[in-house]
Structures are given as structure tokens and as C-alpha cells.
C-alpha atoms as a PDB file:
ATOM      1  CA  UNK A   1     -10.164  22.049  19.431  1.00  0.00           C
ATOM      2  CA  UNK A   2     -13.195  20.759  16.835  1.00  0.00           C
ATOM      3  CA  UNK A   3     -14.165  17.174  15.964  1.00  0.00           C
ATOM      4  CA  UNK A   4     -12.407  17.841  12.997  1.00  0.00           C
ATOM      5  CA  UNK A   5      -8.910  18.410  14.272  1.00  0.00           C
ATOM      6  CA  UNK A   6      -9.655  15.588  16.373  1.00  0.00           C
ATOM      7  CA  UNK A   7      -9.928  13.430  13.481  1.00  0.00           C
ATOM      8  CA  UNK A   8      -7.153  14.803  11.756  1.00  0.00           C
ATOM      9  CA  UNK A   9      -4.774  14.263  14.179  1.00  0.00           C
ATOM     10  CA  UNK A  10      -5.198  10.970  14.670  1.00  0.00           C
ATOM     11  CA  UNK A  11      -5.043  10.361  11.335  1.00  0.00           C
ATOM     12  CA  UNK A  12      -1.644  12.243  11.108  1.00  0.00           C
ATOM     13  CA  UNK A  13      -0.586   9.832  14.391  1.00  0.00           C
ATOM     14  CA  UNK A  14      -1.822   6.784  12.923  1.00  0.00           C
ATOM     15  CA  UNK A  15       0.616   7.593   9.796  1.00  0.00           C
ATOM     16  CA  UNK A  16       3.508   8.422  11.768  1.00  0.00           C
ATOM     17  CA  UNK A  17       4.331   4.760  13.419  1.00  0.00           C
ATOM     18  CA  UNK A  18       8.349   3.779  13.460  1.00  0.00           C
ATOM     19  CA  UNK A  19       9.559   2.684  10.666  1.00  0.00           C
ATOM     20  CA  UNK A  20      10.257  -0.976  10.820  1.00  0.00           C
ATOM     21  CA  UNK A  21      11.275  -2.243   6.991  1.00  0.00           C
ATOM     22  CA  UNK A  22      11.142  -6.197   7.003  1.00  0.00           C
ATOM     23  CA  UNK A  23      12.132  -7.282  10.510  1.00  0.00           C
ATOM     24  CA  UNK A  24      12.225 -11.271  10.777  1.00  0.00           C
ATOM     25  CA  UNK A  25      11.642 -13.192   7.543  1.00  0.00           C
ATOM     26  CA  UNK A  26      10.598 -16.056   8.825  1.00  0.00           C
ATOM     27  CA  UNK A  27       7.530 -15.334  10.151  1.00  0.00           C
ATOM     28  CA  UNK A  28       3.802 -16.428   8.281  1.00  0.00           C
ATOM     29  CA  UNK A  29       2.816 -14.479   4.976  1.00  0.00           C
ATOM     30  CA  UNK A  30      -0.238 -13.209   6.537  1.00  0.00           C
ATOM     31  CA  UNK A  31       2.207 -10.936   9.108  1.00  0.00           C
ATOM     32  CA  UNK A  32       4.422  -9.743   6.840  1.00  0.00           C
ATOM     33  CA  UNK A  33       3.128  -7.150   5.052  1.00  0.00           C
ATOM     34  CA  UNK A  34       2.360  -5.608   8.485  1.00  0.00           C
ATOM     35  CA  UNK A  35       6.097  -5.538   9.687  1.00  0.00           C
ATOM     36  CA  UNK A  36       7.263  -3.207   6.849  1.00  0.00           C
ATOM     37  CA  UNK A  37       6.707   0.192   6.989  1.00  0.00           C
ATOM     38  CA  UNK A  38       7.013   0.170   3.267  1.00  0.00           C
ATOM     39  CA  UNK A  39       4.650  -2.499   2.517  1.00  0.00           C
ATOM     40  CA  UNK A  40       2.396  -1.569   5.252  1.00  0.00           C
ATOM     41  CA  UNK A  41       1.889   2.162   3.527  1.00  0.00           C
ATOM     42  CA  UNK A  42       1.596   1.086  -0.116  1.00  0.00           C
ATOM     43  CA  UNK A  43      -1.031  -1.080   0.561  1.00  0.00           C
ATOM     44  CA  UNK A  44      -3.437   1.579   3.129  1.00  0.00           C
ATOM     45  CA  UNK A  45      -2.405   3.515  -0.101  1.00  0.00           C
ATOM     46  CA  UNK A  46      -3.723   2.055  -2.818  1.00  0.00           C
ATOM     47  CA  UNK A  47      -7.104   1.565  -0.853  1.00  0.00           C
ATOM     48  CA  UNK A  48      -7.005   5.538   0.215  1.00  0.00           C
ATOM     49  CA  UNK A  49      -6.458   6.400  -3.631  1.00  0.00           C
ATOM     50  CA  UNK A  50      -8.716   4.037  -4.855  1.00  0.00           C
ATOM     51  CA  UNK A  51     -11.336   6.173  -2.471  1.00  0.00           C
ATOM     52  CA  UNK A  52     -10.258   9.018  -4.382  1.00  0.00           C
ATOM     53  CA  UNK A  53     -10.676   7.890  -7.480  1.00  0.00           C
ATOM     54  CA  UNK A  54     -14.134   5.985  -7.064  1.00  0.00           C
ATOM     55  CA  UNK A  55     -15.398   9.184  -6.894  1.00  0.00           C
ATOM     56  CA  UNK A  56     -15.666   9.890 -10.295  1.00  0.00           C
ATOM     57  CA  UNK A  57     -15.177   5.938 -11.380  1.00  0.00           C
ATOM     58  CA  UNK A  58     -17.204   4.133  -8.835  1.00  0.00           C
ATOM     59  CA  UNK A  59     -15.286   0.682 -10.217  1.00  0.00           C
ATOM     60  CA  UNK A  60     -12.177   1.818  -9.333  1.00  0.00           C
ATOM     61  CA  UNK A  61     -12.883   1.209  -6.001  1.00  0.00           C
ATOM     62  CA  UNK A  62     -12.326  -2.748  -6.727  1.00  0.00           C
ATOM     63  CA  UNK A  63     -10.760  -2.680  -9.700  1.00  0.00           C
ATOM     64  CA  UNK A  64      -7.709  -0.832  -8.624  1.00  0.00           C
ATOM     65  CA  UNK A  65      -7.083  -3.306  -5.890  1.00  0.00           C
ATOM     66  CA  UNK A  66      -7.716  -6.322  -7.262  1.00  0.00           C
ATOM     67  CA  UNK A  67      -4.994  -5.401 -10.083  1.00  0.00           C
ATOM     68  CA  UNK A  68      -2.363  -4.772  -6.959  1.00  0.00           C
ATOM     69  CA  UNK A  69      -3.630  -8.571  -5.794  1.00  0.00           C
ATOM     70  CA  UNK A  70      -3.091  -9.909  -9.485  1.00  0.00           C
ATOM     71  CA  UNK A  71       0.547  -8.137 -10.140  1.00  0.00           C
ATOM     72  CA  UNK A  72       1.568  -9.005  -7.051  1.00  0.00           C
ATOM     73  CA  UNK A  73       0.996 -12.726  -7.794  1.00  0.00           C
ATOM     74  CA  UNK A  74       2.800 -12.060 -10.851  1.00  0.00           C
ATOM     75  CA  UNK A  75       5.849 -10.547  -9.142  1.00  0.00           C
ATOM     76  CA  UNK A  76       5.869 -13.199  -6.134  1.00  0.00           C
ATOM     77  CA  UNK A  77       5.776 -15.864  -8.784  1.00  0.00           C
ATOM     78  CA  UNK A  78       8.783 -14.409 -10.716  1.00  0.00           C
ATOM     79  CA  UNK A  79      10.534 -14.247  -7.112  1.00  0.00           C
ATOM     80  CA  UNK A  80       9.886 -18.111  -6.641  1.00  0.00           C
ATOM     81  CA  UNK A  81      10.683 -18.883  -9.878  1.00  0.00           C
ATOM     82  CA  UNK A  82      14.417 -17.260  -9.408  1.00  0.00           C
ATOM     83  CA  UNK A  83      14.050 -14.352 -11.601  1.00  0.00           C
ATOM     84  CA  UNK A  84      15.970 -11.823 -10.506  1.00  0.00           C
ATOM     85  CA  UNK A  85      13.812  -7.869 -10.611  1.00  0.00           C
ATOM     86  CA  UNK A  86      16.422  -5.161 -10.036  1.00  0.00           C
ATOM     87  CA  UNK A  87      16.114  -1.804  -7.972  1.00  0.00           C
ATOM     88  CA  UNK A  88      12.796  -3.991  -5.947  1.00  0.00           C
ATOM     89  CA  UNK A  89      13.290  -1.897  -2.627  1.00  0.00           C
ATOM     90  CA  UNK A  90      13.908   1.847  -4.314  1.00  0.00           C
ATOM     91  CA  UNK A  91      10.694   0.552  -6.346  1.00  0.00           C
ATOM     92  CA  UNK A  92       9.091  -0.311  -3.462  1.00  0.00           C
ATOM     93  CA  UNK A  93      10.010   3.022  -1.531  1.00  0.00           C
ATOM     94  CA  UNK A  94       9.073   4.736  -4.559  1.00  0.00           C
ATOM     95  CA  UNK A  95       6.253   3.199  -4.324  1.00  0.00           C
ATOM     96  CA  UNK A  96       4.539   4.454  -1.811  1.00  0.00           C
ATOM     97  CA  UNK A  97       6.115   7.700  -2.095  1.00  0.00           C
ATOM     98  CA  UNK A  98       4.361   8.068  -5.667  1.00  0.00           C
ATOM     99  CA  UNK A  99       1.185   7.004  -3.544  1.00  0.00           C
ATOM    100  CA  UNK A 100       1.084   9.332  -0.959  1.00  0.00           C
ATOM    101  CA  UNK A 101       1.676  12.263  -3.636  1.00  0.00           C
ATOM    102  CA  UNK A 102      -0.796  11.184  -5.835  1.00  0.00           C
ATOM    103  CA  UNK A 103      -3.572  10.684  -2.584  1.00  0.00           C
ATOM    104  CA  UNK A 104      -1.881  13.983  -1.824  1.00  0.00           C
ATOM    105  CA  UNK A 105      -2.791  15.966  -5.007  1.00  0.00           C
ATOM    106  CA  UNK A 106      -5.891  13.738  -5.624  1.00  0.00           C
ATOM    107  CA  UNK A 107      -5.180  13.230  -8.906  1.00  0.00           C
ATOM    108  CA  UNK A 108      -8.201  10.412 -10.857  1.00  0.00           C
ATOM    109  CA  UNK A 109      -6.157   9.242 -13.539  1.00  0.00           C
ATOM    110  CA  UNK A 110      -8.761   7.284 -15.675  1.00  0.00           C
ATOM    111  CA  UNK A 111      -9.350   3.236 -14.490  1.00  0.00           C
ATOM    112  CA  UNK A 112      -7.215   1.932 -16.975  1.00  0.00           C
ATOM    113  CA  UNK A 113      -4.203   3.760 -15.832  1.00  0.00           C
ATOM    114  CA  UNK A 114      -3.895   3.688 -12.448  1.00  0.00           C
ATOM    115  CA  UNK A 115      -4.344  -0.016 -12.744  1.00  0.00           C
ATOM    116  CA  UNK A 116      -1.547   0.185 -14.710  1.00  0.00           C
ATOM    117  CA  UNK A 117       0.178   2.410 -12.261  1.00  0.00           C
ATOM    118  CA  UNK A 118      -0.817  -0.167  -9.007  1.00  0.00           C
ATOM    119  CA  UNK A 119      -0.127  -2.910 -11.233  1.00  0.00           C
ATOM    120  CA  UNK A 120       3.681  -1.870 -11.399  1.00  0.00           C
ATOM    121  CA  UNK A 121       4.591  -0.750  -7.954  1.00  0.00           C
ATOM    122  CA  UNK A 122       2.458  -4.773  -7.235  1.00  0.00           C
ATOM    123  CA  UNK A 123       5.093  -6.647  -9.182  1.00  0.00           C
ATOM    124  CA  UNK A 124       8.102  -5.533  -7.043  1.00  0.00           C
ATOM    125  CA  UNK A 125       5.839  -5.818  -3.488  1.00  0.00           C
ATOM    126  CA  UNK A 126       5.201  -9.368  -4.921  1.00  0.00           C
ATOM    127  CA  UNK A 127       8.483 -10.254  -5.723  1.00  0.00           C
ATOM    128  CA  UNK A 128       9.742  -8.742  -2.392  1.00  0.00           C
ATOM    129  CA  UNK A 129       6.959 -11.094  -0.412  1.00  0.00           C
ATOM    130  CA  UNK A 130       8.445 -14.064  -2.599  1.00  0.00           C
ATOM    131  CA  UNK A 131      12.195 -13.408  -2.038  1.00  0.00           C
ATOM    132  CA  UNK A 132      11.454 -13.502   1.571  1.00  0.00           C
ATOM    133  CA  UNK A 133       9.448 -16.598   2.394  1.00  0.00           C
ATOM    134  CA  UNK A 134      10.097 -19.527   4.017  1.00  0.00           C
ATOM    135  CA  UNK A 135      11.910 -22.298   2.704  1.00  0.00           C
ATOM    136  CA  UNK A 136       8.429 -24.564   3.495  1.00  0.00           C
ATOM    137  CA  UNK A 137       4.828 -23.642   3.191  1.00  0.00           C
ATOM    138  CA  UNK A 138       5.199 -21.308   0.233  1.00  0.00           C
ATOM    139  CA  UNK A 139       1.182 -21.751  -0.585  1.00  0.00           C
ATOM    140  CA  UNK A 140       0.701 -20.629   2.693  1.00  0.00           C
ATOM    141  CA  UNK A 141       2.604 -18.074   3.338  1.00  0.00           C
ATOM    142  CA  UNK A 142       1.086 -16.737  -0.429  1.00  0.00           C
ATOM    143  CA  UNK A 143      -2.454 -16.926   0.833  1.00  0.00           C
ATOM    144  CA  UNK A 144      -1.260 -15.251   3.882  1.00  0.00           C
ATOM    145  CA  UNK A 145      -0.381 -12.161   2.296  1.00  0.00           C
ATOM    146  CA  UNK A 146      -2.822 -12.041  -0.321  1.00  0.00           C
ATOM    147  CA  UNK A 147      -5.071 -12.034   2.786  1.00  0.00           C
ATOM    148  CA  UNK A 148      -3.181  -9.402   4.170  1.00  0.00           C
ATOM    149  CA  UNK A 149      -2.930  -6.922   1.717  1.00  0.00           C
ATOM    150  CA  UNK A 150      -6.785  -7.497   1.092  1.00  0.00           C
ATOM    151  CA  UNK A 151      -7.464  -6.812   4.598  1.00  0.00           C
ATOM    152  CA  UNK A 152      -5.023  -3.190   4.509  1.00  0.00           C
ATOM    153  CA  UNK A 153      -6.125  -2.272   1.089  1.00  0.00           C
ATOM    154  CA  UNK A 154     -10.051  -2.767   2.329  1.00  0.00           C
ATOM    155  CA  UNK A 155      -8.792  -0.847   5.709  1.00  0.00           C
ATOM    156  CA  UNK A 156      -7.696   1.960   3.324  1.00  0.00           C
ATOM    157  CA  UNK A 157     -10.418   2.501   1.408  1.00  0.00           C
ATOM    158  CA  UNK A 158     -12.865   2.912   4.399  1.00  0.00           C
ATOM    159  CA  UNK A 159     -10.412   5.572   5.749  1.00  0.00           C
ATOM    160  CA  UNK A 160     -10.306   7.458   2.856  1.00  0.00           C
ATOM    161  CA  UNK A 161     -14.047   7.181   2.632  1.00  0.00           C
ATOM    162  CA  UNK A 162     -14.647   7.774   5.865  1.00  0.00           C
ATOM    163  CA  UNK A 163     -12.119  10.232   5.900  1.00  0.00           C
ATOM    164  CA  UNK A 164     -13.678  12.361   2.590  1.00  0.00           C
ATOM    165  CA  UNK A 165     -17.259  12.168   4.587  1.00  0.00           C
ATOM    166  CA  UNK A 166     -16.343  13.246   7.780  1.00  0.00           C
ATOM    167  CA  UNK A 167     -12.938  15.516   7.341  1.00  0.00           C
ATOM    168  CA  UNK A 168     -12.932  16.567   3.896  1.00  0.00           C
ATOM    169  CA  UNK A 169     -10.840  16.520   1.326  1.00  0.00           C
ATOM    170  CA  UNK A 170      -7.997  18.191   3.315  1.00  0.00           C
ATOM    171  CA  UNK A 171      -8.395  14.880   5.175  1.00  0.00           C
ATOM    172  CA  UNK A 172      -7.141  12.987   2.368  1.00  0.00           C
ATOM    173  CA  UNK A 173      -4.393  14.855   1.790  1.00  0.00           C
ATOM    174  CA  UNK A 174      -3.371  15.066   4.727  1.00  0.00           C
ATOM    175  CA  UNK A 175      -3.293  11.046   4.758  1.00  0.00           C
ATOM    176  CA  UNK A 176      -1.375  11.687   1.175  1.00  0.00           C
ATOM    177  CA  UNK A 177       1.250  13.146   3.245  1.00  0.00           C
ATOM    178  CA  UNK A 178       1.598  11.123   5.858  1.00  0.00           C
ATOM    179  CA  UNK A 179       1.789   7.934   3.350  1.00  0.00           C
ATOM    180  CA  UNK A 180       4.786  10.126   1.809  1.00  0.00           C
ATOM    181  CA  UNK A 181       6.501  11.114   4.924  1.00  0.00           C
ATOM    182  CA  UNK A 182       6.056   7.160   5.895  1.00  0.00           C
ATOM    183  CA  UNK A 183       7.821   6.402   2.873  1.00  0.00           C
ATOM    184  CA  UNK A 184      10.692   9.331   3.307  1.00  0.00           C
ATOM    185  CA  UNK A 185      11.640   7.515   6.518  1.00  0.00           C
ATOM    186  CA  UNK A 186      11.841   3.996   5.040  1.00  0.00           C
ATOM    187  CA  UNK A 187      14.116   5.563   3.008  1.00  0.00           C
ATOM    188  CA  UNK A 188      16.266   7.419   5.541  1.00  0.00           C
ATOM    189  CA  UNK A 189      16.481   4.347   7.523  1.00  0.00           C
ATOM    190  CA  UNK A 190      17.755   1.426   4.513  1.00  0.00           C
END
């Protein structure tokens, strides 16, 4: 077996953890986005596609995730402010399944666009954060998974850079898959 395989594998393995879609909601914002499955996915996702699309837009690489970090302040404030989004976990699902096919295919829609695309699936993971926080320590627990998703989006994008210099691009979409078989079992298991 090559260093390649290698790789690959545990890339595939690292994709394939149980699917565990928002155990325990009272728990610190900074932990929740790693208890969901669903959360957990869209987030490595938007950093692996924003590798694939600084490629040809270098600014993408930021500017795609700092729009998730921006609509999803603008969905957790709707959540705290008692407006009600419908369809937030099939968005969410779909969320990341629309990720992994689009890491998958490697398609570079222009800046502008998948901005708008992050920006969307951002509003529901925002308003899903919001929904369920604590009844205390809502600044907090906001900072916590602001921090969070910074920390998984960042942890994305190095994979998918890493993953582009050292794999390939069959790398990448291999991670596309694994981001949309993630999101196939969130879905067979709500």
C-alpha cells in the first residue's frame, strides 16, 4: 500500500465517525458544534470548499468563511429573538449534503455566489445554535461557537489544502464524499 492510500484512508476514516446529531443542549457554545454530526460536517465543509475554490479566487479562502460566521450571527439572532425559521434541520442536513457534492464535483462558483450559497445554509446553523442555548450566558455560549466553527472551518481548509498538495484532487473528492455520506446518515438517523 503507497503513502497515498495511506492518506486517503484516513481521510475516508476520519469522515466516517457515528453520527451523533445534537446530544445534550445544555452544554457551552464552544462544544456544540462538535456534538452534531451535522454541524460538525458543514463547517470542515465550507473550509474544504473554500480550499477548492481559492484556487482560482485566492480571497475565497476567507471570504467564504467569514460570510458562514456573519449569517450565522444573523440566524442565531433571529433564533433569540423568537422568530420562528421553518424546515432548519432538513436545511441543515441539506446542508452539508449540498457541501460534500459540491467539494465532490469541485465546482468554483465565482466569490460572490458561494458566499451567497454559505451564507444560506449559515442562517439555519445559526438559528439551530440559538434555539438550543442555555437559558443563561447567551453571550457566551455565542462566542463559544463562533469560536468553534472558526476553529473547524480553519481545520477544513488546511485539509483540503493539505489534502490537494499531498493526495490530489481525488483527495478532495473523496473528502466531498465522505462530507455527503456524513450527512446521508444524519439523515437516516432523525
Amino acid at each position: 500500500m503507497n503513502t497515498r492510500s495511506i492518506h486517503l484512508a484516513a481521510l475516508l476514516v476520519l469522515g466516517a465517525t457515528p453520527a451523533v446529531a445534537h446530544s445534550g443542549h445544555e452544554m457551552s457554545g464552544f462544544a456544540h458544534p462538535f456534538t452534531g454530526l451535522d454541524h460538525l460536517l458543514a463547517m470542515l465543509g465550507v473550509g474544504v470548499w473554500a480550499s477548492v475554490l481559492a484556487v482560482k479566487r485566492p480571497a475565497a479562502a476567507y471570504l467564504v468563511p467569514a460570510t458562514f460566521l456573519a449569517m450565522m450571527l444573523v440566524g442565531a439572532a433571529a433564533g433569540f429573538a423568537g422568530i420562528k425559521l421553518p424546515l432548519t434541520e432538513a436545511a441543515i442536513v441539506a446542508s452539508v449534503v449540498i457541501l460534500g457534492g459540491l467539494i465532490m464535483a469541485a465546482v468554483r462558483l465565482p466569490s460572490a455566489a458561494a458566499m451567497g450559497v454559505v451564507g444560506l445554509f449559515a442562517v439555519f446553523h445559526g438559528y439551530a445554535h440559538a434555539i438550543e442555548a442555555p437559558s443563561s450566558g447567551a453571550g457566551l455560549y455565542i462566542l463559544g461557537f463562533l469560536a468553534a466553527t472558526v476553529l473547524l472551518q480553519a481545520a477544513g481548509l488546511g485539509l483540503g489544502w493539505v489534502a490537494r498538495r499531498s493526495l490530489g484532487d481525488l483527495a478532495i473528492r473523496a473528502m466531498g464524499g465522505a462530507v455527503m455520506a456524513g450527512g446521508a446518515l444524519v439523515l437516516i438517523a432523525n
